[in-house]
C-alpha atoms as a PDB file:
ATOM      1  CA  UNK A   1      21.684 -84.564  10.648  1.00  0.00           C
ATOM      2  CA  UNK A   2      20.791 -88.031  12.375  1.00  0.00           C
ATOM      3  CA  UNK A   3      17.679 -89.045  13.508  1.00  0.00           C
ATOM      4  CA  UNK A   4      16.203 -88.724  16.692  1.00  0.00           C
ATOM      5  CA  UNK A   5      18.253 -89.068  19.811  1.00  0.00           C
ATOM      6  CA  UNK A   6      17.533 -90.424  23.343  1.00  0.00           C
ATOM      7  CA  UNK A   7      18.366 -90.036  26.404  1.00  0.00           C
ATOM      8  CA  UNK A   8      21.319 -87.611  25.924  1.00  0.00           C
ATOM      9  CA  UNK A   9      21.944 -83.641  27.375  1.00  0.00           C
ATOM     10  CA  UNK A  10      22.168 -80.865  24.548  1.00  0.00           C
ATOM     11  CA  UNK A  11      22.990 -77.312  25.248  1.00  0.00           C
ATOM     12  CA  UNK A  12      24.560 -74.675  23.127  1.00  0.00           C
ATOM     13  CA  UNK A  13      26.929 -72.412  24.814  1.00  0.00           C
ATOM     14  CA  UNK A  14      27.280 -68.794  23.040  1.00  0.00           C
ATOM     15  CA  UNK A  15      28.783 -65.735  24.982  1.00  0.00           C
ATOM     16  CA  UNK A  16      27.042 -66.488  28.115  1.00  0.00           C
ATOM     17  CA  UNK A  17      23.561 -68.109  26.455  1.00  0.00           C
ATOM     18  CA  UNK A  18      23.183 -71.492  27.711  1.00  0.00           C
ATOM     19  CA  UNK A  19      19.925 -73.661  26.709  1.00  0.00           C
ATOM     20  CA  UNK A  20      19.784 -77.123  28.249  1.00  0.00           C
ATOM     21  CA  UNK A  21      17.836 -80.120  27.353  1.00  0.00           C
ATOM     22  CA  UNK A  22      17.036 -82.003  30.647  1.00  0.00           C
ATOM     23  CA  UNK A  23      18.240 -85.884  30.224  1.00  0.00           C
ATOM     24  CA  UNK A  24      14.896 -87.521  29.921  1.00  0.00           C
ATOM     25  CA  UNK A  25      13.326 -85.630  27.024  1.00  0.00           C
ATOM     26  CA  UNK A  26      13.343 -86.725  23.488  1.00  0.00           C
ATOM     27  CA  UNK A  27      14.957 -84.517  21.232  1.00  0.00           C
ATOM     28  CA  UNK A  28      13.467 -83.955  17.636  1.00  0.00           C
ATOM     29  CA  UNK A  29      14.721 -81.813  15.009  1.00  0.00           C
ATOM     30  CA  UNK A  30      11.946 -79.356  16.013  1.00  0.00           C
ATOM     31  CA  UNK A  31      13.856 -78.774  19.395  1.00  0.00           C
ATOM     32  CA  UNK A  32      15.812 -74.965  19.599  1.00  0.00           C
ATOM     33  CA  UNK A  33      19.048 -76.466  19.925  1.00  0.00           C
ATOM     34  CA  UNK A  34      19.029 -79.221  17.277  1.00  0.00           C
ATOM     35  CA  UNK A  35      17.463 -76.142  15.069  1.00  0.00           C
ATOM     36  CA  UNK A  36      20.204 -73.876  15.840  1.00  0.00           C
ATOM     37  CA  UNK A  37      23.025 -76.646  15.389  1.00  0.00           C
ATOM     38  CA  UNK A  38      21.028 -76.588  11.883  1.00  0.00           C
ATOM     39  CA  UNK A  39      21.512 -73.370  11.399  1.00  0.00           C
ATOM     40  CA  UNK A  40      25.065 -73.710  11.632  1.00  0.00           C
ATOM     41  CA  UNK A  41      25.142 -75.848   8.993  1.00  0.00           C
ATOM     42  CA  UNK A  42      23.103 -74.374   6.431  1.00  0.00           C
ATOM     43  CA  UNK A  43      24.979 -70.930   7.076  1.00  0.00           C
ATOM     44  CA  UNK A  44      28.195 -71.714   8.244  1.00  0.00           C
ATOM     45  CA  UNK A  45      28.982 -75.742   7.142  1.00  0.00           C
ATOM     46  CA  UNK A  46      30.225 -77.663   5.514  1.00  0.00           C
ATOM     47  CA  UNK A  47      32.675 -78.394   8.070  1.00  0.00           C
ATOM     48  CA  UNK A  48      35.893 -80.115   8.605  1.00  0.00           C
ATOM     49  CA  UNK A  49      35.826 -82.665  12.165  1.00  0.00           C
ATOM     50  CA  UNK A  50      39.095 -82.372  14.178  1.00  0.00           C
ATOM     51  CA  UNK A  51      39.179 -85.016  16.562  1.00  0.00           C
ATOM     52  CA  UNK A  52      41.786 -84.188  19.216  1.00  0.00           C
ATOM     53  CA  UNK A  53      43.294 -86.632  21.546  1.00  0.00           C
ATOM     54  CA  UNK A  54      44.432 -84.858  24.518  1.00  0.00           C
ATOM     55  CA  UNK A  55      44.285 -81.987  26.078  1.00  0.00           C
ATOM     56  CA  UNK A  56      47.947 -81.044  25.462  1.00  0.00           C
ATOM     57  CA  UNK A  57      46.898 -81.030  21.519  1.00  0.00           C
ATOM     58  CA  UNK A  58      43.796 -78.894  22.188  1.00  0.00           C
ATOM     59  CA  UNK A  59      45.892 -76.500  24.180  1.00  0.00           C
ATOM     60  CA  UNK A  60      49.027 -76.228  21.144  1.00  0.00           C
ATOM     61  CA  UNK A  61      45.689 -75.589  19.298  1.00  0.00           C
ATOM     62  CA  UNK A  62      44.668 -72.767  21.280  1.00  0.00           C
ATOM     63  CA  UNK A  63      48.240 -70.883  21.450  1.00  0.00           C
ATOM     64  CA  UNK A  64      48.414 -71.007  17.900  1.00  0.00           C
ATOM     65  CA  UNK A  65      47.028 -68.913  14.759  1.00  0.00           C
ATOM     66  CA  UNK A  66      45.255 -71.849  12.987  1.00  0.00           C
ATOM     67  CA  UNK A  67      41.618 -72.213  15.168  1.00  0.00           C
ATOM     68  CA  UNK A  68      39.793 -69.022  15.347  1.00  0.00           C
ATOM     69  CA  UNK A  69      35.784 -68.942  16.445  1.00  0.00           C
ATOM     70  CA  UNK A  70      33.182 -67.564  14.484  1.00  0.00           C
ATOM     71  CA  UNK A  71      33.369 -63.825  14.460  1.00  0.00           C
ATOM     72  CA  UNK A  72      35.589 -63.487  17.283  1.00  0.00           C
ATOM     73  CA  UNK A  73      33.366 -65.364  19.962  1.00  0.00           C
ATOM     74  CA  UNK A  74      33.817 -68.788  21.515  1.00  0.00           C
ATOM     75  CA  UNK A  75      30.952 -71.140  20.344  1.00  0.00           C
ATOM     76  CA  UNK A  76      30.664 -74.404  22.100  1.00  0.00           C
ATOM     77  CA  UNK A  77      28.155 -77.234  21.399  1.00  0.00           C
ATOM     78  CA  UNK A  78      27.757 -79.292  24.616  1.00  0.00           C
ATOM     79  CA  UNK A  79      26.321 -82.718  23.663  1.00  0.00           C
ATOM     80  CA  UNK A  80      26.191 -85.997  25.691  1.00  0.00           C
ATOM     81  CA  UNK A  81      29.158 -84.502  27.903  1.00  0.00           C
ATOM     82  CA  UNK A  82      31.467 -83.713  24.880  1.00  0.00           C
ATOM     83  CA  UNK A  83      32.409 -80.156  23.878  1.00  0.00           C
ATOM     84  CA  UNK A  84      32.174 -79.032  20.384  1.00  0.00           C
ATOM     85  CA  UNK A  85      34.092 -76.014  18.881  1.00  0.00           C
ATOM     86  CA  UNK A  86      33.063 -74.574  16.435  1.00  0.00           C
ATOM     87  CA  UNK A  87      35.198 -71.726  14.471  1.00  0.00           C
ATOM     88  CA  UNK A  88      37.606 -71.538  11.396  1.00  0.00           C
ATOM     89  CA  UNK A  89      40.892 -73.800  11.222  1.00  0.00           C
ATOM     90  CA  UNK A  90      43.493 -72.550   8.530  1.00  0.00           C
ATOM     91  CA  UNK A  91      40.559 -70.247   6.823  1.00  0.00           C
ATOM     92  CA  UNK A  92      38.084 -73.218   6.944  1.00  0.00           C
ATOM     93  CA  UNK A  93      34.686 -73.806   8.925  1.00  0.00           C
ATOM     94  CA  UNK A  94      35.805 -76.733  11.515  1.00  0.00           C
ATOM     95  CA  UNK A  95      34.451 -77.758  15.031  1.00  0.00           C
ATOM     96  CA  UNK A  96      37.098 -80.018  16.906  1.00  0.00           C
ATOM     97  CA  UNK A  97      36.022 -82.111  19.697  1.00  0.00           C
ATOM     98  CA  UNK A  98      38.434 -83.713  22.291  1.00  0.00           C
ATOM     99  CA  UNK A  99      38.500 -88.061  21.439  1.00  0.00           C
ATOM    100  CA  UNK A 100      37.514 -89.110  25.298  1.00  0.00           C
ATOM    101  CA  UNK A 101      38.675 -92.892  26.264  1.00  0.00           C
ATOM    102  CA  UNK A 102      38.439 -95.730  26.058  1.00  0.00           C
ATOM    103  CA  UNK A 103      37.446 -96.742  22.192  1.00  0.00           C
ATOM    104  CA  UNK A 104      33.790 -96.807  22.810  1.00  0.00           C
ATOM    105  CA  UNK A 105      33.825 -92.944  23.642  1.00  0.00           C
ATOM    106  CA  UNK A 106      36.161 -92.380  20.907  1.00  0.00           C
ATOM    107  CA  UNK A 107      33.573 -94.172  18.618  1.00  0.00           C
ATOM    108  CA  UNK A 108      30.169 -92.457  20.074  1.00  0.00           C
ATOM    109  CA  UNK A 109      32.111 -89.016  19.795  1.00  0.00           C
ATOM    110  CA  UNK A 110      32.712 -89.672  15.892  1.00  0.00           C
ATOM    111  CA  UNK A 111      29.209 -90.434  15.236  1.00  0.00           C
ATOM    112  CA  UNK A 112      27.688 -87.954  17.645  1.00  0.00           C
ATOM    113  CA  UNK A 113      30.395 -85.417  15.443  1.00  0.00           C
ATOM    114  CA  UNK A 114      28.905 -86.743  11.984  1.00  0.00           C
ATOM    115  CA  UNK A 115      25.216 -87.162  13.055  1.00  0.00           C
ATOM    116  CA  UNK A 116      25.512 -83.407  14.693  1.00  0.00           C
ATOM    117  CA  UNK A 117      26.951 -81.205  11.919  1.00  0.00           C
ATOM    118  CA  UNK A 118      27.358 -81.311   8.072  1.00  0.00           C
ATOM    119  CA  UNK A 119      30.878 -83.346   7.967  1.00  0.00           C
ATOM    120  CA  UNK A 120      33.341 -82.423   4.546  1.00  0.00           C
ATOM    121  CA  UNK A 121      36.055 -85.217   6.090  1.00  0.00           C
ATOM    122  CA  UNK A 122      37.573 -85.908   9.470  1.00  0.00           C
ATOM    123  CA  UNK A 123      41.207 -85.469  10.677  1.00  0.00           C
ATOM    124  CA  UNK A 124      41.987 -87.661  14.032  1.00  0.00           C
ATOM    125  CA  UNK A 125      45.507 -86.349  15.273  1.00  0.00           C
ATOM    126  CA  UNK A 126      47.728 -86.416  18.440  1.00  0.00           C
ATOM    127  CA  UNK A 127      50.477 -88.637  20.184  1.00  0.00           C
ATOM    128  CA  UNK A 128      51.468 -92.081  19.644  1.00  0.00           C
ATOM    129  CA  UNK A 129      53.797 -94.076  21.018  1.00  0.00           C
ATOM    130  CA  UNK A 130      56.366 -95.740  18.340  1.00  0.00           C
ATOM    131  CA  UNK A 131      57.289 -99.498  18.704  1.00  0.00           C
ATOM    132  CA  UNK A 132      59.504 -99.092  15.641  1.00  0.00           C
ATOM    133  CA  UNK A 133      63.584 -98.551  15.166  1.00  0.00           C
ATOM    134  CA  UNK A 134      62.592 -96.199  11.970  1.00  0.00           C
ATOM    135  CA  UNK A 135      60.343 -93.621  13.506  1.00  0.00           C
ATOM    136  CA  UNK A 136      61.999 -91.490  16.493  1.00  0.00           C
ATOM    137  CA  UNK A 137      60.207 -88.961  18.850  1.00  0.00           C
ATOM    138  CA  UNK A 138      59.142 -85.977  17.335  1.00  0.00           C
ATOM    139  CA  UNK A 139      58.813 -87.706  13.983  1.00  0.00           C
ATOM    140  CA  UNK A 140      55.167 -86.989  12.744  1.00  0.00           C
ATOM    141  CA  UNK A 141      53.628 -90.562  11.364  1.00  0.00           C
ATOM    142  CA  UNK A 142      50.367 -90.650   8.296  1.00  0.00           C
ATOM    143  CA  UNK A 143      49.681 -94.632   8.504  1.00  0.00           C
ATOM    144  CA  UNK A 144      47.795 -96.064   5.419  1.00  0.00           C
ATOM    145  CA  UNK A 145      46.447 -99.054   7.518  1.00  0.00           C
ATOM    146  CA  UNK A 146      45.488 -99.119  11.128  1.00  0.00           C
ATOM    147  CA  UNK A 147      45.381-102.207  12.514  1.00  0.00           C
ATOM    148  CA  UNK A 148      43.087-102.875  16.179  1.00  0.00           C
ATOM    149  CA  UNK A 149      45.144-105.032  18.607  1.00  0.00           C
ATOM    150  CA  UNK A 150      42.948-105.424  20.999  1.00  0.00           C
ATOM    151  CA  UNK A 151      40.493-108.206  19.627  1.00  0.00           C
ATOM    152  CA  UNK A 152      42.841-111.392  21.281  1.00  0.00           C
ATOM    153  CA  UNK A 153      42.124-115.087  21.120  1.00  0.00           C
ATOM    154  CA  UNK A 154      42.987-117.493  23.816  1.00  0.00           C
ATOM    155  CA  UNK A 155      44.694-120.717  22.278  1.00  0.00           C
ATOM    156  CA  UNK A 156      44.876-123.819  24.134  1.00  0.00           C
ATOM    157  CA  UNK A 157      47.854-124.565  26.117  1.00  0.00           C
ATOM    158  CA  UNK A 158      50.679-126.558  23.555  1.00  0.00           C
ATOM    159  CA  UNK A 159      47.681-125.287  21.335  1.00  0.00           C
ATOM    160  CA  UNK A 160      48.581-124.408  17.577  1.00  0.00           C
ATOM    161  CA  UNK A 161      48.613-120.736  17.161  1.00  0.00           C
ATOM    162  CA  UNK A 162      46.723-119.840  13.827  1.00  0.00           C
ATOM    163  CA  UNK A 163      47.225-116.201  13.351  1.00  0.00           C
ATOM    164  CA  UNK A 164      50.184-113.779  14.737  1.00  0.00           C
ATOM    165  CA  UNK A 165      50.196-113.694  18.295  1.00  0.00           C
ATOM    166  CA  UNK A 166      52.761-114.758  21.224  1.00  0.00           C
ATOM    167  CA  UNK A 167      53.442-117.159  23.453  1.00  0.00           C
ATOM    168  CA  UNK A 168      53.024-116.085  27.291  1.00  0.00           C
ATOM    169  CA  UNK A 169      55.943-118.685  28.504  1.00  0.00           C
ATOM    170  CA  UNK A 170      58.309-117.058  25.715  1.00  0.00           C
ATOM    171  CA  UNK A 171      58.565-113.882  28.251  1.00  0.00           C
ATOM    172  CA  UNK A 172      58.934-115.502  31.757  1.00  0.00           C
ATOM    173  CA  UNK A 173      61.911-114.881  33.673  1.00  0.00           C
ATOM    174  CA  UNK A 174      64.699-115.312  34.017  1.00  0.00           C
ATOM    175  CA  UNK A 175      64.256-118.026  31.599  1.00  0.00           C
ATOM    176  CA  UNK A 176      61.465-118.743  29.368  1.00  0.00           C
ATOM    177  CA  UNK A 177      59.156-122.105  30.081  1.00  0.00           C
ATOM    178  CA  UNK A 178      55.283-122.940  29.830  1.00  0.00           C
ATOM    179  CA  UNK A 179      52.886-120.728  31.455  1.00  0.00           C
ATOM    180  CA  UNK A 180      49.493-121.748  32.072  1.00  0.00           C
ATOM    181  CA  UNK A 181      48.002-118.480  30.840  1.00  0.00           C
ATOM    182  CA  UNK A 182      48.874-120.310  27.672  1.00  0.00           C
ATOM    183  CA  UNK A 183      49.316-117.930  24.143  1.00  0.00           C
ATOM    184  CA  UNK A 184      47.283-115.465  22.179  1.00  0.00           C
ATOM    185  CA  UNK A 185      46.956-114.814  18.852  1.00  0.00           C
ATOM    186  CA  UNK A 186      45.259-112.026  17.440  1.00  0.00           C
ATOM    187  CA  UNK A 187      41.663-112.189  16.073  1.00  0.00           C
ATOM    188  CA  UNK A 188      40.206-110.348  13.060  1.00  0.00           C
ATOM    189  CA  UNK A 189      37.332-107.478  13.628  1.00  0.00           C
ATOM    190  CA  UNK A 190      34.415-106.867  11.827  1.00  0.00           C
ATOM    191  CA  UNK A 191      34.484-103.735   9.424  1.00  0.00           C
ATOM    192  CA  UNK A 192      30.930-101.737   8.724  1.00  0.00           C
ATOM    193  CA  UNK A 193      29.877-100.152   5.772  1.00  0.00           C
ATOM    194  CA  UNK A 194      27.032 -98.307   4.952  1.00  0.00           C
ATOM    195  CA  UNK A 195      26.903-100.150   1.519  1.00  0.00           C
ATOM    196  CA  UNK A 196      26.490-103.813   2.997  1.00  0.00           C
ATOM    197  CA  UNK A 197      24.076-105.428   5.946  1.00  0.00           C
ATOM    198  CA  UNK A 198      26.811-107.709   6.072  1.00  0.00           C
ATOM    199  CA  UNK A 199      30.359-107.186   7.992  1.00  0.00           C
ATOM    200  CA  UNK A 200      33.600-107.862   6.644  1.00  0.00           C
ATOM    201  CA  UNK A 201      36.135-109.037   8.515  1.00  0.00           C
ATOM    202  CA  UNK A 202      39.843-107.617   8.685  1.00  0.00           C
ATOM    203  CA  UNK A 203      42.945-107.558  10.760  1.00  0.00           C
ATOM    204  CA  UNK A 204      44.053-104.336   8.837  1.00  0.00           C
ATOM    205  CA  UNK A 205      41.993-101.563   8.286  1.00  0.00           C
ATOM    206  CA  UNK A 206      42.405 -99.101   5.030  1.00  0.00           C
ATOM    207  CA  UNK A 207      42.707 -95.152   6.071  1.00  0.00           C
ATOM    208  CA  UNK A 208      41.110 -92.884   3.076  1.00  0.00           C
ATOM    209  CA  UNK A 209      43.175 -93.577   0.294  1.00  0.00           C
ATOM    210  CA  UNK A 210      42.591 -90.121  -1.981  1.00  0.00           C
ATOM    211  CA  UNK A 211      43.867 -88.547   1.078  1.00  0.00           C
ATOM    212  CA  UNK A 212      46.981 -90.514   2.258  1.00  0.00           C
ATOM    213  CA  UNK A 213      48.105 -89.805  -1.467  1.00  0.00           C
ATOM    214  CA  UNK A 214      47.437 -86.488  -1.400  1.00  0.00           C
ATOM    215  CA  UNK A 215      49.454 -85.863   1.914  1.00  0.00           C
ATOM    216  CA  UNK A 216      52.182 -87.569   0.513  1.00  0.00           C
ATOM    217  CA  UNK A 217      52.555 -85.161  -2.186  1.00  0.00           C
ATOM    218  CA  UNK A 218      52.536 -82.206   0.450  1.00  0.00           C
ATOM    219  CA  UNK A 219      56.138 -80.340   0.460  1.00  0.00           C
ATOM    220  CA  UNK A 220      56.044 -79.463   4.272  1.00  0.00           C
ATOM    221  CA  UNK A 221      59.068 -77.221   4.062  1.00  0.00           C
ATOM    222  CA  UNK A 222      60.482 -78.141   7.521  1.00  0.00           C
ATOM    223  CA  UNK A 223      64.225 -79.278   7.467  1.00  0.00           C
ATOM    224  CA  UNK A 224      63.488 -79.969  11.403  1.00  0.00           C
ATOM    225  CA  UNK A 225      60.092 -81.575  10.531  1.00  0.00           C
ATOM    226  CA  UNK A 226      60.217 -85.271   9.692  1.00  0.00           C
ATOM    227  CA  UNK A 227      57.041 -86.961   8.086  1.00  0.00           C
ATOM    228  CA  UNK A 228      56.796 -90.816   7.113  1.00  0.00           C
ATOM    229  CA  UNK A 229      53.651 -92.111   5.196  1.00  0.00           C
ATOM    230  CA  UNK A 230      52.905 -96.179   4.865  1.00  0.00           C
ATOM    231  CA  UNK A 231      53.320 -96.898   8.193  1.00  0.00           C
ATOM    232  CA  UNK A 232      51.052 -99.221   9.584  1.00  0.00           C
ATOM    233  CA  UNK A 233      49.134 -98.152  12.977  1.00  0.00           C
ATOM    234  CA  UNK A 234      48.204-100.109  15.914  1.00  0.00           C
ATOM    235  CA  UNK A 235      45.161 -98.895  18.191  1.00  0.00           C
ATOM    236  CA  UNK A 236      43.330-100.865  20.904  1.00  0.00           C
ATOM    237  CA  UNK A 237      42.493 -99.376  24.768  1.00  0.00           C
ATOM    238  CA  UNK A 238      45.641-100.683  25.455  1.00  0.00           C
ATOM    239  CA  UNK A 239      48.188 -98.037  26.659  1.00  0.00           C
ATOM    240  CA  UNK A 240      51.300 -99.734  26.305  1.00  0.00           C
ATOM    241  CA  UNK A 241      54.240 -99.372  28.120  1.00  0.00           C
ATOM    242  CA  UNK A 242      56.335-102.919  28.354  1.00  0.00           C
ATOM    243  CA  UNK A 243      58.490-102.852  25.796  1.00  0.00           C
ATOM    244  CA  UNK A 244      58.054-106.833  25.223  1.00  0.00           C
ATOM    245  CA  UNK A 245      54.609-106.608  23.624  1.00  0.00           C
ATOM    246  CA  UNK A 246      55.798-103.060  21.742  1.00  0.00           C
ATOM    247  CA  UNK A 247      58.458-105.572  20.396  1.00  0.00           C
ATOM    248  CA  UNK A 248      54.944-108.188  19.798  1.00  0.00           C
ATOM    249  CA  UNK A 249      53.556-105.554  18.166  1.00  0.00           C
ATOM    250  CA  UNK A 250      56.162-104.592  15.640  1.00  0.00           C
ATOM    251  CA  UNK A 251      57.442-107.825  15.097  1.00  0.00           C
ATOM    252  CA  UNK A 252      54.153-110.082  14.849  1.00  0.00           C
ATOM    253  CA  UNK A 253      51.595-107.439  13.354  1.00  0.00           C
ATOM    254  CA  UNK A 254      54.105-104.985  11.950  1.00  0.00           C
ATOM    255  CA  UNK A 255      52.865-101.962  13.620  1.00  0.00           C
ATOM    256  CA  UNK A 256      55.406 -98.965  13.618  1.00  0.00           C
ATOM    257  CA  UNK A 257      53.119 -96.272  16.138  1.00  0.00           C
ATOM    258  CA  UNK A 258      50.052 -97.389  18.592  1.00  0.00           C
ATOM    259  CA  UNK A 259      47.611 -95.478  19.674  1.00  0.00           C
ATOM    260  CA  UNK A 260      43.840 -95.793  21.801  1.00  0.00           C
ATOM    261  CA  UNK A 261      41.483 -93.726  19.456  1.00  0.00           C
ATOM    262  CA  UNK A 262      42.640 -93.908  15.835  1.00  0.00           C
ATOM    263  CA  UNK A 263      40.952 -97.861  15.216  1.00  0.00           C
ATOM    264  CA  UNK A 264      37.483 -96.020  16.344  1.00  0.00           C
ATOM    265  CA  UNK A 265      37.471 -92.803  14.068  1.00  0.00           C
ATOM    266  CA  UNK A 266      38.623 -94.458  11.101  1.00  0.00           C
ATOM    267  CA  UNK A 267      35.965 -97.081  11.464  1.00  0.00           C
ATOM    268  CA  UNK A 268      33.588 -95.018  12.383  1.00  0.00           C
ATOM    269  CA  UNK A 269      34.447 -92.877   9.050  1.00  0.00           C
ATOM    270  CA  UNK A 270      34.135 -95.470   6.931  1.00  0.00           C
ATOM    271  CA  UNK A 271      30.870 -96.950   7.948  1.00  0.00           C
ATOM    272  CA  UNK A 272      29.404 -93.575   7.317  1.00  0.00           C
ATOM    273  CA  UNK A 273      31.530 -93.196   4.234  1.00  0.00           C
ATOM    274  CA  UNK A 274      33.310 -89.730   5.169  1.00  0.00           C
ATOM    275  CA  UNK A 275      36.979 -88.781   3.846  1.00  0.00           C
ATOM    276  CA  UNK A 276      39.192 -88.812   7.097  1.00  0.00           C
ATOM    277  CA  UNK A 277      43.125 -89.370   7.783  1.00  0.00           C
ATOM    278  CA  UNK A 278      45.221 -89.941  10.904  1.00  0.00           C
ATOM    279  CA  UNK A 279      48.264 -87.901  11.561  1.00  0.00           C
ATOM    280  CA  UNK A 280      50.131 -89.150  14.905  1.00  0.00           C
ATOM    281  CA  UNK A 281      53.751 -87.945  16.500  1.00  0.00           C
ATOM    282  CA  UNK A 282      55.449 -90.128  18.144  1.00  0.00           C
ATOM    283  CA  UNK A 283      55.870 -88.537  21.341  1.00  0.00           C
ATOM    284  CA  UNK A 284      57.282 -91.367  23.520  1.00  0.00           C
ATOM    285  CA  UNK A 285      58.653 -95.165  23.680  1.00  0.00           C
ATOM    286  CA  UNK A 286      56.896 -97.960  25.678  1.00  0.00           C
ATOM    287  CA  UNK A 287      59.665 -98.859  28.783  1.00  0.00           C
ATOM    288  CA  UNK A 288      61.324 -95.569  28.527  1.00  0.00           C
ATOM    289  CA  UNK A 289      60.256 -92.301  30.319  1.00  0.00           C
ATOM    290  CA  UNK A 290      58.754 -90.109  28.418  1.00  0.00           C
ATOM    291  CA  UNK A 291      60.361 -86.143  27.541  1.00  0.00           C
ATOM    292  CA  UNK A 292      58.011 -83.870  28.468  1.00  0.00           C
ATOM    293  CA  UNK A 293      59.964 -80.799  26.074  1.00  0.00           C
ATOM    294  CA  UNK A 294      59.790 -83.636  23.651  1.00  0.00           C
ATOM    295  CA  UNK A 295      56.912 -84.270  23.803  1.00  0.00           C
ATOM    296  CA  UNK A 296      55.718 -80.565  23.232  1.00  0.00           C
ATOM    297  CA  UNK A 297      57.588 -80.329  19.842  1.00  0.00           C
ATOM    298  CA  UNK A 298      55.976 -83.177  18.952  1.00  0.00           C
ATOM    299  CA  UNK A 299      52.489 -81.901  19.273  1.00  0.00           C
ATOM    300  CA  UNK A 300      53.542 -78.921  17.868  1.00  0.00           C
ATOM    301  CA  UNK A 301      54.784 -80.674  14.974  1.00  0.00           C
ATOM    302  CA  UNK A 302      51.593 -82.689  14.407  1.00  0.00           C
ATOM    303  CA  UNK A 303      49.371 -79.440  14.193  1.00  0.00           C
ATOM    304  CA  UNK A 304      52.405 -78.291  11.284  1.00  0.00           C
ATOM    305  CA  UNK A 305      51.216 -81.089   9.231  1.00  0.00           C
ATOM    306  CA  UNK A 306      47.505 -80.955  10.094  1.00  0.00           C
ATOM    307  CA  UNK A 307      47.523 -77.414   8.965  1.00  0.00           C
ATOM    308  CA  UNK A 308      49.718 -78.618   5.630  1.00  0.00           C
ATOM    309  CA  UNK A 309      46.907 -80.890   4.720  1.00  0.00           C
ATOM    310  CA  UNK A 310      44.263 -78.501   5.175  1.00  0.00           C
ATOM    311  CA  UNK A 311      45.946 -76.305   2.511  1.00  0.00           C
ATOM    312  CA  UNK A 312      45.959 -78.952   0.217  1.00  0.00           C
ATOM    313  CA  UNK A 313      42.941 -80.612   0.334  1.00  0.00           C
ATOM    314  CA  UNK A 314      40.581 -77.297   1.144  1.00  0.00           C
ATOM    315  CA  UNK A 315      40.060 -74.440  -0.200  1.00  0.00           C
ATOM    316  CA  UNK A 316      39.988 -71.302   2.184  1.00  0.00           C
ATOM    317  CA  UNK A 317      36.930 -69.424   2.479  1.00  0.00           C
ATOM    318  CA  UNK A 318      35.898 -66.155   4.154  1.00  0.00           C
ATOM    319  CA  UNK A 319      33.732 -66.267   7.289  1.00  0.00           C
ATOM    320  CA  UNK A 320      30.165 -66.073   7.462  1.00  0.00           C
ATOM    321  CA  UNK A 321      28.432 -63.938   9.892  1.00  0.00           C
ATOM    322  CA  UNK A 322      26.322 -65.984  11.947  1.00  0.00           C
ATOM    323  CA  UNK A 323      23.664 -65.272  14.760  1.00  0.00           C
ATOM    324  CA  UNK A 324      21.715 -67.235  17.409  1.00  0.00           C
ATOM    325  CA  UNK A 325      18.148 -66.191  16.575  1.00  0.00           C
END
């Protein structure tokens, strides 16, 4: 559990029981909700985070087998205007939570996930958009790096570009030719962990490697199912859809899927030192129109995998019977 929070709203939704916690009162760990989210760990936890990153995903989760709630009854912790479910995925104790934009939410939603409940590891899946001519819709995409691309750097016109980046004039039409908003190049980010006071900075960011590897080694028995690991991921709050800076992207940073949440879980994960993965489909193209039955099988094929890993890296275990007292 974290420490005290401020300033937020906490209720705990159960089969009609709603207690609320009015914005401007400090909550402690001797406050009825925070003991019953408590409660849930010590009788139900530890659990595994699902961080979802649209509602199409959550509702492919809900028309399938995999999420069930706890004892047949929806259980939903409402904190700071996020929903968290809380049941069994794959026959283990998960709560999944819904990302939220742009990459600040995305970040306070991690943390608010991990400081909540008793985390085990964290899976952040959905759509992504591929900037790459080796991953096609529908394929399903576990990057070992992600890479944020939207920390930029304004160099000085006829400036010397120091890092990857591109050159504004290069894309003016119909001819290329100086531009005065100059070039960019791409900056580095600092990287927390809990181990050091002291940033580190990157351009690429390691996912957890124990579990890239052992998703590799996953058979996922699906001749209409294709999976490609070592990919490199871009994320930023950037929702891209000029197929210029897709080609940027690719070619400069060598990106193969972007996203706008993946940069914030994974660093969130590592500063608080939590096994996690990303598992993306590529459900559309930036500068083509997206396939909206595509884009279905592509979710659909993202929650395959999910539910692969889970088999692999858990074990299942039988539900506990749990009460609000």
């Amino acid at each position: 559990m974290g420490g005290t929070i401020w300033g937020m709203k906490l209720a705990l939704v159960t089969v009609g029981l709603l207690v609320m916690v009015p914005e401007t009162m400090q909550l402690n760990v001797n406050h009825p909700v925070t003991s019953a989210a408590q409660r849930l760990n010590l009788q139900y936890g530890p659990f595994l985070g699902l961080i979802i990153s649209s509602p199409r995903d959550e509702n492919v989760l809900k028309n399938s087998s995999l999420f069930t709630p706890i004892n047949d009854v929806d259980r939903v912790l409402l904190y700071a205007g996020r929903s968290f479910h809380i049941g069994m995925f794959n026959g283990f104790p998960a709560i999944y939570v819904l990302a939220g934009e742009p990459l600040s939410n995305v970040g306070a939603t991690t943390q608010m996930l991990l400081d909540m409940f008793h985390i085990s590891g964290i899976i952040s899946y959905g759509g992504a958009a591929t900037v790459s001519t080796g991953v096609f819709i529908t394929n399903v995409v576990i990057p070992s790096q992600v890479t944020y691309t939207g920390s930029w750097e304004w160099a000085p016109q006829n400036g010397v570009r120091i890092a990857p980046g591109f050159n504004i004039g290069d894309y003016n039409l119909p001819e290329a030719g100086e531009n005065a908003l100059s070039s960019v190049h791409f900056a580095a980010v600092p990287l927390y962990k809990s181990s050091s006071s002291k940033a580190k900075m990157v351009y690429d960011i390691d996912v957890h490697s124990d579990w890239v590897n052992l998703a590799s080694q996953i058979n996922f028995g699906d001749d209409r199912l294709t999976v490609r690991f070592g990919n490199k991921l871009g994320s930023s709050d950037v929702y891209l859809k000029n197929r210029a800076y897709a080609s940027v992207l690719s070619k400069q940073l060598g990106v193969s899927t972007i996203d706008t949440e993946s940069a914030a879980v994974v660093t969130t994960a590592i500063a608080n030192e939590v096994p996690h993965i990303v598992i993306r489909g590529a459900s559309n193209r930036p500068g083509l129109r997206s396939d909206k039955r595509l884009s279905e099988v592509t979710a659909k094929n993202v929650l395959k995998v999910v539910a692969k890993f889970v088999e692999a890296a858990y074990t299942p275990v039988s539900p506990r019977k749990y009460s609000i007292v």
